[in-house]
Protein backbone atom coordinates (compact mmCIF):
# COMPACT_ATOMS: atom_id res chain seq x y z
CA UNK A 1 -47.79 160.92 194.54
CA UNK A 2 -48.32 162.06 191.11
CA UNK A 3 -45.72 165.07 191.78
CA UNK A 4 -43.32 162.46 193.24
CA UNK A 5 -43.50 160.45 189.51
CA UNK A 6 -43.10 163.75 187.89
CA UNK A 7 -39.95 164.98 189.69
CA UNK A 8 -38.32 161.69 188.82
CA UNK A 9 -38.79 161.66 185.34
CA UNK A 10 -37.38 164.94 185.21
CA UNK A 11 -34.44 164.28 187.82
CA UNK A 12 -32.43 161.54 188.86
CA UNK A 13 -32.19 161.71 192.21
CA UNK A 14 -35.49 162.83 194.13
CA UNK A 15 -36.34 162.34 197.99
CA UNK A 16 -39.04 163.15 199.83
CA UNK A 17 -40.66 163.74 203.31
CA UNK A 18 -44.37 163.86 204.33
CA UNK A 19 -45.67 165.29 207.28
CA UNK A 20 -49.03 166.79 208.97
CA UNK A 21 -50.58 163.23 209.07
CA UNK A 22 -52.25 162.64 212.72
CA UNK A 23 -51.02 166.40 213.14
CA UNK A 24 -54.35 167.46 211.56
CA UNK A 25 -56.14 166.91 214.85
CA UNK A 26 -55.22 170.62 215.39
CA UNK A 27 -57.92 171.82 213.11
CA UNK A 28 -60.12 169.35 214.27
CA UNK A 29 -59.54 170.79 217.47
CA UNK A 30 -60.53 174.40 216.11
CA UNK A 31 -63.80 172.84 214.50
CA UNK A 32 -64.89 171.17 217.59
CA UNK A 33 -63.48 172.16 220.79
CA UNK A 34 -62.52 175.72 220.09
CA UNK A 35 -65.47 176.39 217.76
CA UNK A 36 -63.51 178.04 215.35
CA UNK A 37 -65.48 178.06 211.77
CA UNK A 38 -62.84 177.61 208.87
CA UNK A 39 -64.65 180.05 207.15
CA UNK A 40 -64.10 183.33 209.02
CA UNK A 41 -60.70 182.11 210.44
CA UNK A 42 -58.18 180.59 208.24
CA UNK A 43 -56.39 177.63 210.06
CA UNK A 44 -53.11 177.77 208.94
CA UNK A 45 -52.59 181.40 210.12
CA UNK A 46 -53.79 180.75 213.51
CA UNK A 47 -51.50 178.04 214.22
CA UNK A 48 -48.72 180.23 213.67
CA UNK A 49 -50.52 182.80 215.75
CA UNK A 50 -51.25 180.23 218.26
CA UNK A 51 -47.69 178.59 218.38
CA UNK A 52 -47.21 179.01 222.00
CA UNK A 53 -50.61 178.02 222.86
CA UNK A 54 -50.58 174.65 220.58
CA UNK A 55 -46.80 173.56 221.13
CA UNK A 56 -47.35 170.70 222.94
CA UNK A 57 -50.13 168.82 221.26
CA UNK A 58 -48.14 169.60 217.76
CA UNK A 59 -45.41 167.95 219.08
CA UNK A 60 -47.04 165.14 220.35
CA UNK A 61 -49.34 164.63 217.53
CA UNK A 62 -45.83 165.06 215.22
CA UNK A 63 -44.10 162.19 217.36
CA UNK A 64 -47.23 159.84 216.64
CA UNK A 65 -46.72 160.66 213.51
CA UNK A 66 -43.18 160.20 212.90
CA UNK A 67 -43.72 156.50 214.73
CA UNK A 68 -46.56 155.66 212.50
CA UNK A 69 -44.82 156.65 208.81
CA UNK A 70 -41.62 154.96 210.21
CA UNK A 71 -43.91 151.92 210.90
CA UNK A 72 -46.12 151.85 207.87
CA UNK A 73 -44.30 153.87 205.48
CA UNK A 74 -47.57 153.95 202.97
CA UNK A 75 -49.04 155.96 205.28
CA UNK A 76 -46.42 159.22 204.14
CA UNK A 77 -49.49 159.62 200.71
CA UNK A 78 -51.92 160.62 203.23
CA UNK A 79 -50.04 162.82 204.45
CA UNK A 80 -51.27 167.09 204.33
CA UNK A 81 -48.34 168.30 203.33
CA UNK A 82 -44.68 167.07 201.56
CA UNK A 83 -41.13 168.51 201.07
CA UNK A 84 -39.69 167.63 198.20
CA UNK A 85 -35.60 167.44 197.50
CA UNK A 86 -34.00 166.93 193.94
CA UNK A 87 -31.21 166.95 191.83
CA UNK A 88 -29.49 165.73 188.48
């Protein structure tokens, strides 16, 4: 949220989306089901290698998402990730 203050002292309009919130069950998933250790695999690459594979419980775990920031907007700060979109 810190960024978020930053970008609009510097711009006048500034929006912003946050996702990967109940979405991080995937790497929970690759600690504890798949037995994957962080370590020797990085997560982020085997999603994309594992798109196929993964598409439906992304999606649903995006949809709970999108239903629980919609519901509890406070909820977008905990978010893993954010996309950021400003302009003067």
């Amino acid at each position: 949220m810190k960024e978020i203050k930053l970008f609009k002292k510097y711009f006048s309009n500034v929006e912003y989306d946050a996702f990967w919130l109940f979405t991080n069950l995937i790497f929970v998933k690759y600690y504890f089901i798949d037995k994957i250790n962080p370590n020797e695999e990085r997560y982020w690459k085997k999603i994309i290698n594992d798109a196929k594979n993964i598409e439906k419980l992304y999606y649903k775990c995006e949809k709970i998402d999108n239903i629980l920031k919609k519901i509890f907007p406070f909820l977008r700060r905990y978010c893993w990730n954010i996309a950021i979109i400003s302009y003067k």
